[in-house]
C-alpha atoms as a PDB file:
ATOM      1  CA  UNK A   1       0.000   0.000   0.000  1.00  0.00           C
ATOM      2  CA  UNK A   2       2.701   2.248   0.927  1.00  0.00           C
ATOM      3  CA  UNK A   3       4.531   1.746  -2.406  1.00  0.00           C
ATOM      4  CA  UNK A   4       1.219   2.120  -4.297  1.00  0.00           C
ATOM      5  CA  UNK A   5       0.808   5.513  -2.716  1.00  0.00           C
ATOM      6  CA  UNK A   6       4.321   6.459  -3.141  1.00  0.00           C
ATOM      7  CA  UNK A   7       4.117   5.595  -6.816  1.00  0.00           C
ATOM      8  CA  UNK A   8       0.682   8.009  -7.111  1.00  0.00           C
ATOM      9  CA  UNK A   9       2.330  10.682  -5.600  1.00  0.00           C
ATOM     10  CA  UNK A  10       5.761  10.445  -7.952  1.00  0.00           C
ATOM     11  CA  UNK A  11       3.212  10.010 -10.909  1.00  0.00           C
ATOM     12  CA  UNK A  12       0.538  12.903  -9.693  1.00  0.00           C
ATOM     13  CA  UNK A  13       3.334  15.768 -10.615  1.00  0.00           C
ATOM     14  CA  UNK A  14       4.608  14.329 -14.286  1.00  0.00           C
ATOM     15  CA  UNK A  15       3.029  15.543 -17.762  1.00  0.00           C
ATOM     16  CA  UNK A  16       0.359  13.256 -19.017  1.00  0.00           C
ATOM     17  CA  UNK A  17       2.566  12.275 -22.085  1.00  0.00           C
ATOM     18  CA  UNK A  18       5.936  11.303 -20.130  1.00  0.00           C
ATOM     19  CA  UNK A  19       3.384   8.740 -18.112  1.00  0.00           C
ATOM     20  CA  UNK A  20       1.961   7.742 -21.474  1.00  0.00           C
ATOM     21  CA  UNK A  21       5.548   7.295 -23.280  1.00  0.00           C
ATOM     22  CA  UNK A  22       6.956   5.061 -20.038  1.00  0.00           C
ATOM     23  CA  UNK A  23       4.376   2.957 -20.567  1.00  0.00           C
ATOM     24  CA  UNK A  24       4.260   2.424 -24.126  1.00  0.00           C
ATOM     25  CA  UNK A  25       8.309   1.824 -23.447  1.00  0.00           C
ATOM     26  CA  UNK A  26       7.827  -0.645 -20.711  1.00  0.00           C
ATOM     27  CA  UNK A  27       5.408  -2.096 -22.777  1.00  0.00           C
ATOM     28  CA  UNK A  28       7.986  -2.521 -25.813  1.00  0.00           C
ATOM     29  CA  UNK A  29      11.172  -3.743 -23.365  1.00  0.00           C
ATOM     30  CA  UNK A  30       9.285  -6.369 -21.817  1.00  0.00           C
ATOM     31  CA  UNK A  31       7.850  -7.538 -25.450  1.00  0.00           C
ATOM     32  CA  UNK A  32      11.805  -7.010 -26.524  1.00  0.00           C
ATOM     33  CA  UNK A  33      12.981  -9.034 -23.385  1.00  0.00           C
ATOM     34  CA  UNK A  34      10.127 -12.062 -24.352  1.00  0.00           C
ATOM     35  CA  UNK A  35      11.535 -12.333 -27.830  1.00  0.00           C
ATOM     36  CA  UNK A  36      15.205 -12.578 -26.467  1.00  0.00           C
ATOM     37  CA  UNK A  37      14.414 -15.466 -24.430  1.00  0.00           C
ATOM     38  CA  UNK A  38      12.769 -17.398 -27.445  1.00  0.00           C
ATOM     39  CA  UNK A  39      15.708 -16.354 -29.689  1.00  0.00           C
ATOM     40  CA  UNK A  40      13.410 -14.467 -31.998  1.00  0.00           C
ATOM     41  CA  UNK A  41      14.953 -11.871 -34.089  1.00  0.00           C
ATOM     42  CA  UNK A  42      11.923  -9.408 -33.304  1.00  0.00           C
ATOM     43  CA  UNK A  43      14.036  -8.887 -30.344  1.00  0.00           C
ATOM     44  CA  UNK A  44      15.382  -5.944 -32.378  1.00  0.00           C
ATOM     45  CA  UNK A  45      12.441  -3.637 -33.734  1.00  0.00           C
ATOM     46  CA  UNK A  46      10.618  -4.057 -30.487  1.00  0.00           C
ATOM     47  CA  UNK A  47      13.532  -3.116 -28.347  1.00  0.00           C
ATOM     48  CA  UNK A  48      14.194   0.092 -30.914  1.00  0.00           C
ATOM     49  CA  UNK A  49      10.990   1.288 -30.320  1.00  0.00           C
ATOM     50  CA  UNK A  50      11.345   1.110 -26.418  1.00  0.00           C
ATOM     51  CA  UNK A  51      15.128   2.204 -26.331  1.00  0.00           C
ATOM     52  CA  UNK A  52      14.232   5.384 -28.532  1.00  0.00           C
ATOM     53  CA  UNK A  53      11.490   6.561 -25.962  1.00  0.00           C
ATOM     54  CA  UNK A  54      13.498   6.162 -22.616  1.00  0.00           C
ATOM     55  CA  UNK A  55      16.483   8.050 -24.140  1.00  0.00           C
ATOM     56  CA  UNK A  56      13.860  10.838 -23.978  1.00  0.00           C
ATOM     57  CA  UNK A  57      12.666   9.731 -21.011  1.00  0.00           C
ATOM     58  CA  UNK A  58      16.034   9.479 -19.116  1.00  0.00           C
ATOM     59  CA  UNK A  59      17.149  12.701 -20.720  1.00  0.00           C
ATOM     60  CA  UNK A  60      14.075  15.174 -18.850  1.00  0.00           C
ATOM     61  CA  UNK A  61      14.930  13.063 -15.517  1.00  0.00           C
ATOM     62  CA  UNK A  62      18.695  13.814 -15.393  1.00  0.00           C
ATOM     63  CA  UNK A  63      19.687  10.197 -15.961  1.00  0.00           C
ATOM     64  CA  UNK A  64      22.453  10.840 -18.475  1.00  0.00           C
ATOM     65  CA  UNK A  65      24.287   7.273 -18.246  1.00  0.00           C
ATOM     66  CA  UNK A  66      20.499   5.654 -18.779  1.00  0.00           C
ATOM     67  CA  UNK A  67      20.306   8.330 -21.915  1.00  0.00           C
ATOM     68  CA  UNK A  68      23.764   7.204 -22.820  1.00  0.00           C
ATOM     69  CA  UNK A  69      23.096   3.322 -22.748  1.00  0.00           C
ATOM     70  CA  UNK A  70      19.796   3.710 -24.848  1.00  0.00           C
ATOM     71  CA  UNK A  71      21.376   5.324 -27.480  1.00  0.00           C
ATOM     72  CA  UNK A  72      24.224   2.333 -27.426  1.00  0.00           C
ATOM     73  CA  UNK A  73      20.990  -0.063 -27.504  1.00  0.00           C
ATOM     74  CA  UNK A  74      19.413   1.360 -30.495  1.00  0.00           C
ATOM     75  CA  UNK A  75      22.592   1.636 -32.252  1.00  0.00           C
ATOM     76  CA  UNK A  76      23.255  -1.911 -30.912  1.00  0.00           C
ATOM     77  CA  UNK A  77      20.127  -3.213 -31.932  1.00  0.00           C
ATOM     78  CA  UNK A  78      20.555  -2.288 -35.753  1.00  0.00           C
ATOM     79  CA  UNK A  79      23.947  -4.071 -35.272  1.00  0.00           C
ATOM     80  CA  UNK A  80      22.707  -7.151 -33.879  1.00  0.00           C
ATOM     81  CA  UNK A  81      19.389  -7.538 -36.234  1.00  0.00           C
ATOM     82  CA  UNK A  82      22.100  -7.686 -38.880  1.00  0.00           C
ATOM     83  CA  UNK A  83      24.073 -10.515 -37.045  1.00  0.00           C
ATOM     84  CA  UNK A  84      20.927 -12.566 -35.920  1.00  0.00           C
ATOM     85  CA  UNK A  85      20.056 -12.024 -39.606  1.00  0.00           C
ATOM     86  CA  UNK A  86      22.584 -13.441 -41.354  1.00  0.00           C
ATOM     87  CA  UNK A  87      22.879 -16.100 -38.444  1.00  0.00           C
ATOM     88  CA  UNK A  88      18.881 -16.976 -39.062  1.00  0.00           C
ATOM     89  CA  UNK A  89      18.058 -20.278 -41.192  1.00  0.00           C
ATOM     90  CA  UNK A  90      14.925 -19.168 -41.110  1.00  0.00           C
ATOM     91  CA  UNK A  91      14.805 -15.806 -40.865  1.00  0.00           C
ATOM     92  CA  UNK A  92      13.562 -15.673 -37.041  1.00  0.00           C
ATOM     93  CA  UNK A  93      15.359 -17.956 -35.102  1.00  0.00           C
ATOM     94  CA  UNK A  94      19.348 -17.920 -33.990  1.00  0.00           C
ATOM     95  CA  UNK A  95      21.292 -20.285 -32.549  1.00  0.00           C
ATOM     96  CA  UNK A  96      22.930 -19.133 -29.175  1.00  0.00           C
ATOM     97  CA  UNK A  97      26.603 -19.815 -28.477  1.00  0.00           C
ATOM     98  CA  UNK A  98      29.374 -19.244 -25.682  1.00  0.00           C
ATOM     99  CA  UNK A  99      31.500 -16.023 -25.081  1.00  0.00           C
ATOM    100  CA  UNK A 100      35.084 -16.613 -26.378  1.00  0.00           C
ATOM    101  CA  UNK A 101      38.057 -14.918 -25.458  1.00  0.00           C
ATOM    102  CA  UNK A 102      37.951 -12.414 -27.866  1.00  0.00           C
ATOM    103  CA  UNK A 103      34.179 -11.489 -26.983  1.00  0.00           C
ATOM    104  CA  UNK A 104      35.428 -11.564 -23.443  1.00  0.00           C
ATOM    105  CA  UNK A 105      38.484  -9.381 -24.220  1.00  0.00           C
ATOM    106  CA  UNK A 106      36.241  -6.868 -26.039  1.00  0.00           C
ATOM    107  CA  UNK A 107      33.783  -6.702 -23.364  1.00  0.00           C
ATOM    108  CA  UNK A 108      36.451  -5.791 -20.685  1.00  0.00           C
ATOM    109  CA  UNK A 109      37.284  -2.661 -23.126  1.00  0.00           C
ATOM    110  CA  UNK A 110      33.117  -2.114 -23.414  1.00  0.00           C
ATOM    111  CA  UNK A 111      33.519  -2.083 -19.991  1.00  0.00           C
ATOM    112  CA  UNK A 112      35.818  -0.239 -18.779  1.00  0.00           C
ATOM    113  CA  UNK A 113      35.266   2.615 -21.881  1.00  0.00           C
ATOM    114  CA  UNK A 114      31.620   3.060 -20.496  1.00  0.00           C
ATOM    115  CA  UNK A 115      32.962   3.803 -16.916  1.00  0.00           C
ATOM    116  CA  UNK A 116      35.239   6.204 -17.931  1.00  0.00           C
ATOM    117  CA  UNK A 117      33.023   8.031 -20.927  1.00  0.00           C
ATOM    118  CA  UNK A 118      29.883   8.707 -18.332  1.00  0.00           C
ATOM    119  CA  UNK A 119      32.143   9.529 -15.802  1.00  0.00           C
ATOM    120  CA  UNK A 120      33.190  11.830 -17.865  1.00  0.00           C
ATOM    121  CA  UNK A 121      29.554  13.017 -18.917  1.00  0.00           C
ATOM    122  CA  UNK A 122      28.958  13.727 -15.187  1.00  0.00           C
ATOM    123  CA  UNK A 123      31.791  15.555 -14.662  1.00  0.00           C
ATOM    124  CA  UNK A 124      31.237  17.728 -17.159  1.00  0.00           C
ATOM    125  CA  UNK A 125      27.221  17.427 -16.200  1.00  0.00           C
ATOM    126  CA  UNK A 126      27.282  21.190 -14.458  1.00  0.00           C
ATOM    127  CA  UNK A 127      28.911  22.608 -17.737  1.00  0.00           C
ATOM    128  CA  UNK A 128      26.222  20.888 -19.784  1.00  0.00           C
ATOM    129  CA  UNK A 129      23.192  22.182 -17.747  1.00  0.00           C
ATOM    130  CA  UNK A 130      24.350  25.740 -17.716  1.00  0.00           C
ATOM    131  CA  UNK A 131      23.737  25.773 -21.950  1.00  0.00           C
ATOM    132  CA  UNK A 132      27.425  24.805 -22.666  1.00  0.00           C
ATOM    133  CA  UNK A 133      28.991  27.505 -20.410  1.00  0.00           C
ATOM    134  CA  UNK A 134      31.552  28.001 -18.033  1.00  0.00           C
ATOM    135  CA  UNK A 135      30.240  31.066 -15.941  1.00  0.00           C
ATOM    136  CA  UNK A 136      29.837  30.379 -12.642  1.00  0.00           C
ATOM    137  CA  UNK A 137      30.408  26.615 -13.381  1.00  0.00           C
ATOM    138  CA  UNK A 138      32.143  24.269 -11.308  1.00  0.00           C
ATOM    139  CA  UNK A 139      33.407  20.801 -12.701  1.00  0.00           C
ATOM    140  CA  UNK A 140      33.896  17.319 -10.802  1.00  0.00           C
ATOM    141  CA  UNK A 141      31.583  14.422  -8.986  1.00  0.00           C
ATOM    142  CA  UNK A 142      30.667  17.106  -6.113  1.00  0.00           C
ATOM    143  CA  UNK A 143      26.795  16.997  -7.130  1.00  0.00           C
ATOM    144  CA  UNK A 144      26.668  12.965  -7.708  1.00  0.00           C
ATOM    145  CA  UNK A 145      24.517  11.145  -5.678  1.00  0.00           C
ATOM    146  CA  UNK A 146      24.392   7.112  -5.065  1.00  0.00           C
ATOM    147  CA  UNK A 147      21.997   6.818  -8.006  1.00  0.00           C
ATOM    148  CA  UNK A 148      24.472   8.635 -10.382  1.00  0.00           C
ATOM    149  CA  UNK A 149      27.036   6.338  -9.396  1.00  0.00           C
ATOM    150  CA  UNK A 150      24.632   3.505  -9.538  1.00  0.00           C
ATOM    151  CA  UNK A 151      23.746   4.598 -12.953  1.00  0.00           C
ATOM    152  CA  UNK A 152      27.615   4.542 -14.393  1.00  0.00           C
ATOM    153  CA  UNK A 153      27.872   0.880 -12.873  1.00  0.00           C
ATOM    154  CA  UNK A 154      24.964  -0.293 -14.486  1.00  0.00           C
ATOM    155  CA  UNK A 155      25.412   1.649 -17.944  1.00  0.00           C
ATOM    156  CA  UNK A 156      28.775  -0.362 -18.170  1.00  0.00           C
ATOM    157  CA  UNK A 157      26.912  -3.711 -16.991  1.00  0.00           C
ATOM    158  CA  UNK A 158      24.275  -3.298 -19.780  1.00  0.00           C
ATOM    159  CA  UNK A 159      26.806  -1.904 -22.540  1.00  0.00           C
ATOM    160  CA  UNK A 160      28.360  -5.408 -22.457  1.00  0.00           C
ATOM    161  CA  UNK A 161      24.919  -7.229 -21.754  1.00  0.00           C
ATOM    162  CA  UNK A 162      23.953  -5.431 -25.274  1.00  0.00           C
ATOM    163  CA  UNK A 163      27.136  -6.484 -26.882  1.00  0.00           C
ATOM    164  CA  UNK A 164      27.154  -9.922 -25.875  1.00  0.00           C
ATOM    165  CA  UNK A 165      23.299 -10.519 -26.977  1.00  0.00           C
ATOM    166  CA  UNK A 166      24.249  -9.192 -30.609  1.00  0.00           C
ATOM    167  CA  UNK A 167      26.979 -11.900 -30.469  1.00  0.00           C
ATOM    168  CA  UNK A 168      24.180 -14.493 -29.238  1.00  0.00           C
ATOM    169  CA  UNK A 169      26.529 -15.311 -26.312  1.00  0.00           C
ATOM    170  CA  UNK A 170      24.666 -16.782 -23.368  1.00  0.00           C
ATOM    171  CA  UNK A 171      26.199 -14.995 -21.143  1.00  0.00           C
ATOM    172  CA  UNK A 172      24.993 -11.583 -21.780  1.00  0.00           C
ATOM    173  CA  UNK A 173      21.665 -12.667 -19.244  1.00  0.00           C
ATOM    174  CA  UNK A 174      24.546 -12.853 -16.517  1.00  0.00           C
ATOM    175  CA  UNK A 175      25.184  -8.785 -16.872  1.00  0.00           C
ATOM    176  CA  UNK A 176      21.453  -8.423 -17.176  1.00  0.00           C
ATOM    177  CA  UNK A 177      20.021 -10.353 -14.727  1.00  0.00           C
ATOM    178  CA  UNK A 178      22.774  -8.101 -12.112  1.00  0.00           C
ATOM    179  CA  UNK A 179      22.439  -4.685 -13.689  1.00  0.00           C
ATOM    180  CA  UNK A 180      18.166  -5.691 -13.556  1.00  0.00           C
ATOM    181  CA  UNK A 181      18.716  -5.879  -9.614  1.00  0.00           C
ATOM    182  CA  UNK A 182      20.505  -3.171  -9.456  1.00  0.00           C
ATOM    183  CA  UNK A 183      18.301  -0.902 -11.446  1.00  0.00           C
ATOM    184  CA  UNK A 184      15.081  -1.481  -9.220  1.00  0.00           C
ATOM    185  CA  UNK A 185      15.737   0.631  -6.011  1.00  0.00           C
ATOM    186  CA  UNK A 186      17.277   3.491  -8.540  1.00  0.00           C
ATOM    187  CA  UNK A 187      14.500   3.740 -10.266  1.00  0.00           C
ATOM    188  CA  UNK A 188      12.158   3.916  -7.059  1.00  0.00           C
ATOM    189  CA  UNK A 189      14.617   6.288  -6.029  1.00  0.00           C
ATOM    190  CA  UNK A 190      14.514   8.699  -8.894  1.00  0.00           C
ATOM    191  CA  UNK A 191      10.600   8.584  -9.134  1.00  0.00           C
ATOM    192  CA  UNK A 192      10.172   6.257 -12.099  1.00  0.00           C
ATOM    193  CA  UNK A 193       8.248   3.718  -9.970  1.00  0.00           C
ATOM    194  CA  UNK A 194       6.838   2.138 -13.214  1.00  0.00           C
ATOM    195  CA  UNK A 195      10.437   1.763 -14.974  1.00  0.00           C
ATOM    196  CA  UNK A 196      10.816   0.037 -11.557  1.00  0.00           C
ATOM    197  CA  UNK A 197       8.736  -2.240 -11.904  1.00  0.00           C
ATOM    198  CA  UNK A 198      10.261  -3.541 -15.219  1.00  0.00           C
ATOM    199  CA  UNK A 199      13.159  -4.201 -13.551  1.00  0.00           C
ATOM    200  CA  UNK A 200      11.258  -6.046 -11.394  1.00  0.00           C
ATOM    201  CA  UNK A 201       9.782  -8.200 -14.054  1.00  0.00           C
ATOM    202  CA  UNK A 202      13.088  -8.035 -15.953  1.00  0.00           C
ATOM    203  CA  UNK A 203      15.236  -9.290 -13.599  1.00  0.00           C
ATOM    204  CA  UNK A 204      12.870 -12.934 -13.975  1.00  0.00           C
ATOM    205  CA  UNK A 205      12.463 -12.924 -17.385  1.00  0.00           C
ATOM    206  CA  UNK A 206      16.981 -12.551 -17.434  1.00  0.00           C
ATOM    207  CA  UNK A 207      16.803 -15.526 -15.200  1.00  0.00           C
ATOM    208  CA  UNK A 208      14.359 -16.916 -17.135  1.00  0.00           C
ATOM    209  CA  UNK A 209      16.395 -16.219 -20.238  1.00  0.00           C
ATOM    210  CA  UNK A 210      19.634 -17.450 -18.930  1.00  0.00           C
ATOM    211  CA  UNK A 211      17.815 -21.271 -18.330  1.00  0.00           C
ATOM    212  CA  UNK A 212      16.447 -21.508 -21.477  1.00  0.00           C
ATOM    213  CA  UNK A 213      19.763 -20.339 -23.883  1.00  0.00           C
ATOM    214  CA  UNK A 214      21.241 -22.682 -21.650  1.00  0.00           C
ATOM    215  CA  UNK A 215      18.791 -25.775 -22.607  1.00  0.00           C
ATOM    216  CA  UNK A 216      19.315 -24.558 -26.215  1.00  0.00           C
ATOM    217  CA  UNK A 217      23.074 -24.365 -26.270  1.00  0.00           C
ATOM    218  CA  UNK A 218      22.472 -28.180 -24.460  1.00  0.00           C
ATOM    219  CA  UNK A 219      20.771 -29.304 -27.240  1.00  0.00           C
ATOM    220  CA  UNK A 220      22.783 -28.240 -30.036  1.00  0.00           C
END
């Protein structure tokens, strides 16, 4: 009950269309997340559609490494609905595989890059919010709070999640089933209670997703 309230208040105070657009987003990642588990390439255009609307979303609610990530996704997803395309026999379905060392090794970089580029981004956040200007402006982490810091951990976690799912590596639902977890009380946090509840529900479906690749990759 408590939560239910919270979540009215957070929601009583936002325009009519940023509710509208969360939910047709949610609505579109969980749809995305569904056709990931069955290897179905639709994976793609349904996750575009989602990713596109929450880096508008996390743009008006200050949560540049979310922004950041969703533009990675929908650049990502045009990258892997050519893989899983030419990977397709029949023009839906992929086969899933193992990471190998040089996924691994490129991951590390994905990584590691992402931590230092929205650092970076937040450091430079105060100069960015005053129109591109220096008056008055002072630089560094000062203004950061635990869900900005949470939000650079989690960009990186996803950036190789995103990566790894392109490759069709089973994997990937290891960074997303963590960076799922770690998303919920940030979201609560930063008023997006219905964003939180997708991580709710996404952090399953990951687990969900990780048992089934992993009877597929038995099989074949």
């Amino acid at each position: 009950m408590d939560f239910l309230q919270t979540l009215t208040a957070q929601y009583s105070s936002y325009e009519t269309y940023l509710i509208i657009f969360e939910v047709v987003a949610v609505f579109f990642g969980l749809l995305s997340v569904f056709f990931s588990i069955k290897q179905n390439i639709w994976v793609y255009p349904t996750g575009i559609i989602s990713t596109v609307l929450f880096i508008y979303i996390m743009y008006v609610f200050g949560l540049l490494g979310d922004m950041l990530i969703n533009v990675y996704y929908t650049v990502m997803s045009v990258y892997g609905w050519i893989l899983w395309s030419k990977h397709s026999d029949d023009n839906i379905h992929v086969q899933v595989k193992t990471a190998n060392k040089k996924d691994w090794q490129i991951g590390s970089v994905l990584f590691l890059g992402s931590l230092i580029f929205v650092g970076l981004v937040y450091y430079f956040k105060p100069y960015i919010d005053n129109q591109f200007s220096m008056n008055g402006v002072r630089l560094g982490l000062y203004h950061l709070d635990w869900a900005n810091y949470t939000d650079i951990i989690t960009t990186s976690l996803f950036l190789v999640g995103m990566f790894f799912m392109a490759k069709r590596n089973i994997e990937n639902w290891i960074f997303w089933i963590v960076a799922d977890f770690i998303c919920i009380p940030m979201m609560v946090y930063k008023g997006l209670g219905i964003t939180a509840i997708q991580y709710i529900i996404f952090t399953a479906m990951a687990i969900i997703g990780y048992l089934e690749w992993k009877k597929s990759l038995a099989r074949n």
